[in-house]
C-alpha atoms as a PDB file:
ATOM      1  CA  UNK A   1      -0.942  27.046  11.126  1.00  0.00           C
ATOM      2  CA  UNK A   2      -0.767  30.601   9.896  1.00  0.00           C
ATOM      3  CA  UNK A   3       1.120  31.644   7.036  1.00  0.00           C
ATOM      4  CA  UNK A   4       3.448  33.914   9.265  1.00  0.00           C
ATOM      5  CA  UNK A   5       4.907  30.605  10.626  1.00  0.00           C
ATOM      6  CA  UNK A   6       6.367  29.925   7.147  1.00  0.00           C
ATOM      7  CA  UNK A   7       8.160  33.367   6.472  1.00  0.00           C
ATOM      8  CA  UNK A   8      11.242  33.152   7.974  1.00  0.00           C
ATOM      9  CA  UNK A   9      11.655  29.579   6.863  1.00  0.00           C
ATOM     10  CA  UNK A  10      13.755  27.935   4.210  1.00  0.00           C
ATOM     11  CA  UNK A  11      12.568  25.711   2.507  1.00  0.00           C
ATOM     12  CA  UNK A  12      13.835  22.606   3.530  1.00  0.00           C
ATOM     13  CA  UNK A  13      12.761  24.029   6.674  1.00  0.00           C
ATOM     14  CA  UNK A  14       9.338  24.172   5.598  1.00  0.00           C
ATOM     15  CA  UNK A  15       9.687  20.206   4.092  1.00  0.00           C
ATOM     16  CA  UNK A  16      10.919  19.289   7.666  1.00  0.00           C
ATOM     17  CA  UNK A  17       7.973  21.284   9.107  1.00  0.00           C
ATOM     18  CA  UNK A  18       5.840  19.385   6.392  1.00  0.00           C
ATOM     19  CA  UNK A  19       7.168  16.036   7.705  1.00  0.00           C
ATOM     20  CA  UNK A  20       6.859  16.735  11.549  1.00  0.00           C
ATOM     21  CA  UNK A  21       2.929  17.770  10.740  1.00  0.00           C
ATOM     22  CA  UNK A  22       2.293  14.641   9.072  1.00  0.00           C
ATOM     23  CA  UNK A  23       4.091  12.763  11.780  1.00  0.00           C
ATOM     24  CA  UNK A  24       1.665  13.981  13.864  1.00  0.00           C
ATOM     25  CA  UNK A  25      -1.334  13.349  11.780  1.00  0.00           C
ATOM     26  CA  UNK A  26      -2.559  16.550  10.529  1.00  0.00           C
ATOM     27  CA  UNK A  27      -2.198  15.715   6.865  1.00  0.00           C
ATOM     28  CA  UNK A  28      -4.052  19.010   6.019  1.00  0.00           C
ATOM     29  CA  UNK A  29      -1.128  21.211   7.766  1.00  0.00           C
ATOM     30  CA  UNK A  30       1.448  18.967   6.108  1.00  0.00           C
ATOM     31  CA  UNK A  31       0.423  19.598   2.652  1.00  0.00           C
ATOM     32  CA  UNK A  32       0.665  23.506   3.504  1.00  0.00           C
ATOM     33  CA  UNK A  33       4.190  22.964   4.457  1.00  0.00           C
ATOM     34  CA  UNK A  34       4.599  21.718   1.206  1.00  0.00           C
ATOM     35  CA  UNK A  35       2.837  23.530  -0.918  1.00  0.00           C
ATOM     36  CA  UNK A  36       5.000  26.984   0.483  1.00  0.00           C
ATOM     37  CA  UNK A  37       8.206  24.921   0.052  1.00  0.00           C
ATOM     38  CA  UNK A  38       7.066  24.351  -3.529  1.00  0.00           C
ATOM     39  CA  UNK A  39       7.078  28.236  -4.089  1.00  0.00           C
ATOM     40  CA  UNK A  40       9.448  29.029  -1.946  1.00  0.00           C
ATOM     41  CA  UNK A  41      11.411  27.995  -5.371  1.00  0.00           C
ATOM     42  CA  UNK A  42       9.897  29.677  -7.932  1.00  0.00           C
ATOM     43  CA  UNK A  43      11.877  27.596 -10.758  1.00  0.00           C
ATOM     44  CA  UNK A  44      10.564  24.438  -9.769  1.00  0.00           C
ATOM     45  CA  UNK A  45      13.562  22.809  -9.115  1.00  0.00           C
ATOM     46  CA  UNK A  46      11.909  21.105  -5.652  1.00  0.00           C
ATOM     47  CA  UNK A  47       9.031  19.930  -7.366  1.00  0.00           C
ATOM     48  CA  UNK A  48      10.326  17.009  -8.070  1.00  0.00           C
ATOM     49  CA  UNK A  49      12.047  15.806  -4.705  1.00  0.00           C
ATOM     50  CA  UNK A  50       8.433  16.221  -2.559  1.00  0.00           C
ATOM     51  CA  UNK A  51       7.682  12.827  -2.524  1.00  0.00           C
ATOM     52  CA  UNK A  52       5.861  13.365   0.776  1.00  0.00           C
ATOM     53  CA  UNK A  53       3.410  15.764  -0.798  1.00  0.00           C
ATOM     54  CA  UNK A  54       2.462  13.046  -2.856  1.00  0.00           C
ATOM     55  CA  UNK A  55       1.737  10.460  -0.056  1.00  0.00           C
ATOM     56  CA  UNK A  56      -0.252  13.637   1.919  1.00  0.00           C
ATOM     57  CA  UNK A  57      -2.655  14.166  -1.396  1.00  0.00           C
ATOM     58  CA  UNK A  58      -3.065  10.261  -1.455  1.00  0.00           C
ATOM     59  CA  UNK A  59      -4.596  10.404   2.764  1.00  0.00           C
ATOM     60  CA  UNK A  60      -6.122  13.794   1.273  1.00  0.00           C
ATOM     61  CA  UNK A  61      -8.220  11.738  -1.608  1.00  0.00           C
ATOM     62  CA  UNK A  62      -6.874  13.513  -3.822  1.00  0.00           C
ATOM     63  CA  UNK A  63      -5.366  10.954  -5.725  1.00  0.00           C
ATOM     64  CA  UNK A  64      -5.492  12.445  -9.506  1.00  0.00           C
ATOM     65  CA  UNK A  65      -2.881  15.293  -7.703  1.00  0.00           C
ATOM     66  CA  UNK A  66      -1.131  12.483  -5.777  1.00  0.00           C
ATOM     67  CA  UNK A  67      -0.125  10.664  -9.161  1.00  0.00           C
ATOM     68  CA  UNK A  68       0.663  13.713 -10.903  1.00  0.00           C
ATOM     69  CA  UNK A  69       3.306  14.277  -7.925  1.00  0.00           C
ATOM     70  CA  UNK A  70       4.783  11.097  -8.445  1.00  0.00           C
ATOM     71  CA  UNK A  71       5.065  11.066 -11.703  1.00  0.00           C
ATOM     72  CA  UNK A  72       7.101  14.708 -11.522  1.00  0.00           C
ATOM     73  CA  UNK A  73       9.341  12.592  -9.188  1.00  0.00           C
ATOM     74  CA  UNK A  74      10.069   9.508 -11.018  1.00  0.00           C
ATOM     75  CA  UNK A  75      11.298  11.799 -14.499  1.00  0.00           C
ATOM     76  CA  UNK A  76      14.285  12.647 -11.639  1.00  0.00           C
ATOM     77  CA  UNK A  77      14.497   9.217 -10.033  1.00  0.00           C
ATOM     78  CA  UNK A  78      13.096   6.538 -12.924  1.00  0.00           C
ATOM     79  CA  UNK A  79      14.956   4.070 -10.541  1.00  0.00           C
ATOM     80  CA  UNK A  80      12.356   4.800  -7.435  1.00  0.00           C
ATOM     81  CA  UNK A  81       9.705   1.465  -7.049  1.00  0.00           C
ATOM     82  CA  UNK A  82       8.072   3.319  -3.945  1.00  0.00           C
ATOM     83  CA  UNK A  83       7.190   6.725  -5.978  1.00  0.00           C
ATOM     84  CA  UNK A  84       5.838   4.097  -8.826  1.00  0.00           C
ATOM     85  CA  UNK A  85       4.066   2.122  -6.531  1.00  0.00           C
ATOM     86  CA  UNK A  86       2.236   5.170  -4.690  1.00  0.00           C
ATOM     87  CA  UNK A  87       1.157   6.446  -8.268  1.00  0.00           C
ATOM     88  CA  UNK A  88      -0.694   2.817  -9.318  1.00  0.00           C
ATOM     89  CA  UNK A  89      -2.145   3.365  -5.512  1.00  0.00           C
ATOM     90  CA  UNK A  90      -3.522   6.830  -6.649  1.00  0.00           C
ATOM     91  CA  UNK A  91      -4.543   5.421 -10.153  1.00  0.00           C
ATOM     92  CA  UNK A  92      -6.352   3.005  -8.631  1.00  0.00           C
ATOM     93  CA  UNK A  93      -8.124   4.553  -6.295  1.00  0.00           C
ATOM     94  CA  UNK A  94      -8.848   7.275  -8.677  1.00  0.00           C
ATOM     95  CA  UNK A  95     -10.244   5.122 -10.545  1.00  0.00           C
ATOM     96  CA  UNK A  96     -12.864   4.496  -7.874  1.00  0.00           C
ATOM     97  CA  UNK A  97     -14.124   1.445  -9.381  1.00  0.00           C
ATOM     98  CA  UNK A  98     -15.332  -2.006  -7.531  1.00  0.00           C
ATOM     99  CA  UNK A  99     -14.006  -3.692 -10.512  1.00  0.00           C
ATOM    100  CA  UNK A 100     -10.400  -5.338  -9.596  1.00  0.00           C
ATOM    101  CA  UNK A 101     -10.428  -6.969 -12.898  1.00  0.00           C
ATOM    102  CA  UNK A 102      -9.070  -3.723 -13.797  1.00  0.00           C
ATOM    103  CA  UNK A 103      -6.115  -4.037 -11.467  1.00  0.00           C
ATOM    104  CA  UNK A 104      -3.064  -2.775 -12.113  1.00  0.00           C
ATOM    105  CA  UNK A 105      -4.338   0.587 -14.441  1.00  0.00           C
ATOM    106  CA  UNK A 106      -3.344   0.557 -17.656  1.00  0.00           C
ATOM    107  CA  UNK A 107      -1.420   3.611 -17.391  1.00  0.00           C
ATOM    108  CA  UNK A 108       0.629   3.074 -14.704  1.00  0.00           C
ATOM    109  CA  UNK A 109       4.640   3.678 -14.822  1.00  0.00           C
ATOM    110  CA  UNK A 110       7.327   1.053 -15.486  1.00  0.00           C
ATOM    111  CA  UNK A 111      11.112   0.444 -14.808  1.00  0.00           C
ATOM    112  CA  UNK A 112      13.484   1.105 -17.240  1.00  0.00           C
ATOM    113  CA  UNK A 113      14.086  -2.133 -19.320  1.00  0.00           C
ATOM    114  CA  UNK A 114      16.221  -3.918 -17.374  1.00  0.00           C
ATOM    115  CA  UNK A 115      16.373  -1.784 -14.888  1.00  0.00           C
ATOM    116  CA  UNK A 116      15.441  -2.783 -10.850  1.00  0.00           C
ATOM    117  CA  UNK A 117      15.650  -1.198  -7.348  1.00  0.00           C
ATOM    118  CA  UNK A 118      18.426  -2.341  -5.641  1.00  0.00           C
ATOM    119  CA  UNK A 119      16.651  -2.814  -2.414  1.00  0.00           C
ATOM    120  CA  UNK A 120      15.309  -6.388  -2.089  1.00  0.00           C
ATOM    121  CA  UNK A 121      12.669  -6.462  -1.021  1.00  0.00           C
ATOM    122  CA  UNK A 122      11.421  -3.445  -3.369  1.00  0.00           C
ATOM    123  CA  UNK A 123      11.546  -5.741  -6.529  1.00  0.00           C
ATOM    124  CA  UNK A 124       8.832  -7.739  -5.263  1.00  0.00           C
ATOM    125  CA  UNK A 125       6.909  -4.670  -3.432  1.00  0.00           C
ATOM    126  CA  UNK A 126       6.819  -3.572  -7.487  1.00  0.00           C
ATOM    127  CA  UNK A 127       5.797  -6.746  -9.110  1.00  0.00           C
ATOM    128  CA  UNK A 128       3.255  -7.461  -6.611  1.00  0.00           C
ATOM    129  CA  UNK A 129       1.727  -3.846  -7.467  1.00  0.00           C
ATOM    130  CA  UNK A 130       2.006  -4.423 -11.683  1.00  0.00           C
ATOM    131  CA  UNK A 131       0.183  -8.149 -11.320  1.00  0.00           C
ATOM    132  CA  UNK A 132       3.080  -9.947 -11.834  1.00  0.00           C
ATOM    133  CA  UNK A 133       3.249 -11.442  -8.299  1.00  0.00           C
ATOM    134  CA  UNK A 134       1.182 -12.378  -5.320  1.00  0.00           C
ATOM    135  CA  UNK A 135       0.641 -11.678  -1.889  1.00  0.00           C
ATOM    136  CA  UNK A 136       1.829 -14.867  -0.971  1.00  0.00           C
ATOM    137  CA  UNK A 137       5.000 -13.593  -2.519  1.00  0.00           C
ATOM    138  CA  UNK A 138       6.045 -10.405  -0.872  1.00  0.00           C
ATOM    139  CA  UNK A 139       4.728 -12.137   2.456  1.00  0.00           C
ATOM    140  CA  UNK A 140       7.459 -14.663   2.024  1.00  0.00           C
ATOM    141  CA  UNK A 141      10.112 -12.029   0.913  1.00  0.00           C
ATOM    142  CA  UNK A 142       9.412 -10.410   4.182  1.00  0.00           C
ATOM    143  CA  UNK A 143       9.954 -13.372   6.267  1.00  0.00           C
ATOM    144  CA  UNK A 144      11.926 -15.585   5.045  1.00  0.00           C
ATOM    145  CA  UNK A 145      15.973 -15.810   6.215  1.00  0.00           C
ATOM    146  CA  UNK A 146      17.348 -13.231   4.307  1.00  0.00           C
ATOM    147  CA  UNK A 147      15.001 -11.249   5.230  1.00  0.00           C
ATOM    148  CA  UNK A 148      15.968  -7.748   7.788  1.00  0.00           C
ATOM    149  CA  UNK A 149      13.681  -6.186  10.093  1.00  0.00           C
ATOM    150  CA  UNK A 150      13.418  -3.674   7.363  1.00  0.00           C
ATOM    151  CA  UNK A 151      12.210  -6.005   4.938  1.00  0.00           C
ATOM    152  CA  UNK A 152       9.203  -7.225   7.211  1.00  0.00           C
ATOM    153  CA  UNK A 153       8.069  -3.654   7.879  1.00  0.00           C
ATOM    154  CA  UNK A 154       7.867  -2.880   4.447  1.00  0.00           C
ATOM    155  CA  UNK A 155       6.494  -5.990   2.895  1.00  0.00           C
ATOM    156  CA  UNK A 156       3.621  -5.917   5.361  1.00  0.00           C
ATOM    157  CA  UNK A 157       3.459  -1.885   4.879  1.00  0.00           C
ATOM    158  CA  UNK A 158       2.698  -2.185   0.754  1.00  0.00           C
ATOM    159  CA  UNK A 159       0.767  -5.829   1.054  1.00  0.00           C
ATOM    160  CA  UNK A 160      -1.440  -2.903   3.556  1.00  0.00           C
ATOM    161  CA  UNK A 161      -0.913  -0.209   0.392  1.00  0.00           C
ATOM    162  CA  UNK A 162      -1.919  -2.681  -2.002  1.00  0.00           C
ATOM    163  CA  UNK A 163      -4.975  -4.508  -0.378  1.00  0.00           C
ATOM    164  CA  UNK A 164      -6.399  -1.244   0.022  1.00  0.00           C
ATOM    165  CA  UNK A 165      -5.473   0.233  -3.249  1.00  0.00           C
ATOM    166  CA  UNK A 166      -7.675  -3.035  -4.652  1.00  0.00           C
ATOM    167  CA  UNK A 167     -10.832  -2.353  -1.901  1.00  0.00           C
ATOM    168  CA  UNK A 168      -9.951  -5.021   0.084  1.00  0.00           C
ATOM    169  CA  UNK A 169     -10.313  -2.920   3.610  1.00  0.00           C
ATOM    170  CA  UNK A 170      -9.838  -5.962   5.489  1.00  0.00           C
ATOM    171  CA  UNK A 171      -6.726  -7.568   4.779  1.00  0.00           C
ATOM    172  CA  UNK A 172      -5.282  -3.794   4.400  1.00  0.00           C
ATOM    173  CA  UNK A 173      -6.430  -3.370   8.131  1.00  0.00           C
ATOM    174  CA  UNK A 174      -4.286  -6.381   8.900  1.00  0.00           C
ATOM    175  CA  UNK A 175      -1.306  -5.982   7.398  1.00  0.00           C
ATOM    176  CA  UNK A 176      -0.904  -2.861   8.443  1.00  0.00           C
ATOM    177  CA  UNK A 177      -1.819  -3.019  11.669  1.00  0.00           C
ATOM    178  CA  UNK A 178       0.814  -5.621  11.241  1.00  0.00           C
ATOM    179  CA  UNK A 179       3.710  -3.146   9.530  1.00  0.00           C
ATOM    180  CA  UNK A 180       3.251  -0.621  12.376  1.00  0.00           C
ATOM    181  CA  UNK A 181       3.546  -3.791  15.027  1.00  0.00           C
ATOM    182  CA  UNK A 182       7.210  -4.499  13.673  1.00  0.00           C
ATOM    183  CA  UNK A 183      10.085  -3.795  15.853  1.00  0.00           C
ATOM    184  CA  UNK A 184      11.107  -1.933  12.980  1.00  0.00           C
ATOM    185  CA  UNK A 185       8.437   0.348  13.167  1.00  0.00           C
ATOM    186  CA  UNK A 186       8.597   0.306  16.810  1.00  0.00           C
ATOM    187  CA  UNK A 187      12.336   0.746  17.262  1.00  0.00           C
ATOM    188  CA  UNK A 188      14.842   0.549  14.521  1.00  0.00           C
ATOM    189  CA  UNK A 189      13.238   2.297  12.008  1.00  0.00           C
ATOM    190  CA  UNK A 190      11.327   5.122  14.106  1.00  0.00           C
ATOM    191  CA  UNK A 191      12.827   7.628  12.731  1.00  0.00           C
ATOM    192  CA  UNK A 192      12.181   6.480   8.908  1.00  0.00           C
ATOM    193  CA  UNK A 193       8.760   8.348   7.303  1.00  0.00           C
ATOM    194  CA  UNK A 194       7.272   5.559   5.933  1.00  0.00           C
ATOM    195  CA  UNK A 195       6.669   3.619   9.921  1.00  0.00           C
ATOM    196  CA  UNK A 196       4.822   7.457  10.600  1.00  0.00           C
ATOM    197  CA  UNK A 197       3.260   7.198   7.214  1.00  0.00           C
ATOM    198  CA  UNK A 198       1.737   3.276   8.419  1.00  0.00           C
ATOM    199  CA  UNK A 199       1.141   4.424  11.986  1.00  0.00           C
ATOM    200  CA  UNK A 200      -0.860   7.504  10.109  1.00  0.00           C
ATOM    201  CA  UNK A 201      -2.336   5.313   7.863  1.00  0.00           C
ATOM    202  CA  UNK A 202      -4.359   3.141  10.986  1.00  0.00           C
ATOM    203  CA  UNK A 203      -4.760   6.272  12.799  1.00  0.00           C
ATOM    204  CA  UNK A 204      -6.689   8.324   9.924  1.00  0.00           C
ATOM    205  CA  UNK A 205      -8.825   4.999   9.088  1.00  0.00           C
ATOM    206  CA  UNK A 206      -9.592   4.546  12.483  1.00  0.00           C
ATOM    207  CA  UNK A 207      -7.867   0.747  12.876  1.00  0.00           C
ATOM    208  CA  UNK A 208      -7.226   0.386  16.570  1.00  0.00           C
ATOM    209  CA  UNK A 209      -3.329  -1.062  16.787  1.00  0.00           C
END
């Protein structure tokens, strides 16, 4: 898109526009969007709410740019598992290495002590991500009877995250091919970024759902 698209926008315009892009798959044109909305305010102050920058450098390989997004946002929201779990994702594919011994990076962000996201399913999503669960684990917290539609789109959306974050291409094919097969994904939760982001995810790795 030209940069005459963006001049009459605000800037939460331009995030919107950012979104819609992505939505759509051009990560490339999303990241623009962002980038202007960025400095559209020249004291910074949005930096840390664009969150979906982040998770546009991470399907952009540029992972060392992804993390350093996330970590802007978590100083504003230390409560946030998803923008700590994207940065390990980044650190570890950074990283580049075939050597999941070194899973999670040593540098990765915590919690506060004592500290957890309220959301359910999230505290697992986390612990799976800093080695202190398994799979096995945030499979079950995704199905089992507590468990809402929500729950099973996003447990089978960050096992995806995570699988591929460690190299393992083929079990991150499945589960995500899985996550974007949820009627969450498919109905409820249409409207929520993160079913685009797994529907984006398959498209841009070329996994046939």
């Amino acid at each position: 898109s030209s940069s005459s698209d963006y001049n009459n926008m605000s800037p939460r315009m331009m995030v919107s526009k950012g979104m819609q892009l992505f939505r759509q798959g051009d990560v490339e044109g999303s990241l623009e969007a962002f980038d202007k909305a960025d400095v559209a305010v020249p004291d910074g102050s949005l930096k840390p709410f664009l969150w979906q920058r982040g998770i546009s450098y991470y399907y952009l390989d540029r992972f060392k740019e992804g993390s350093d997004q996330f970590k802007f946002d978590v100083k504003v929201n230390p409560l946030d598992v998803e923008e700590i779990v994207w940065d390990i994702a980044c650190l570890a594919r950074a990283s580049n290495s075939d050597d999941t011994s070194s899973f999670p990076p040593p540098t990765m962000m915590t919690l506060p002590k004592g500290k957890k996201d309220r959301r359910r399913i999230m505290s697992t999503v986390y612990s799976l991500f800093r080695g202190e669960a398994k799979e096995e684990d945030l499979a079950l917290a995704g199905h089992d009877a507590l468990a809402s539609k929500s729950d099973e789109f996003y447990a089978l959306f960050y096992l995806g995250l995570y699988c591929e974050a460690r190299g393992q291409m083929e079990k991150a094919e499945g589960y995500m091919k899985a996550a974007v097969k949820t009627q969450y994904a498919s109905s409820l939760g249409v409207g929520d970024y993160m079913t685009s982001c797994a529907k984006v995810h398959c498209q841009l790795r070329g996994w046939k759902v």
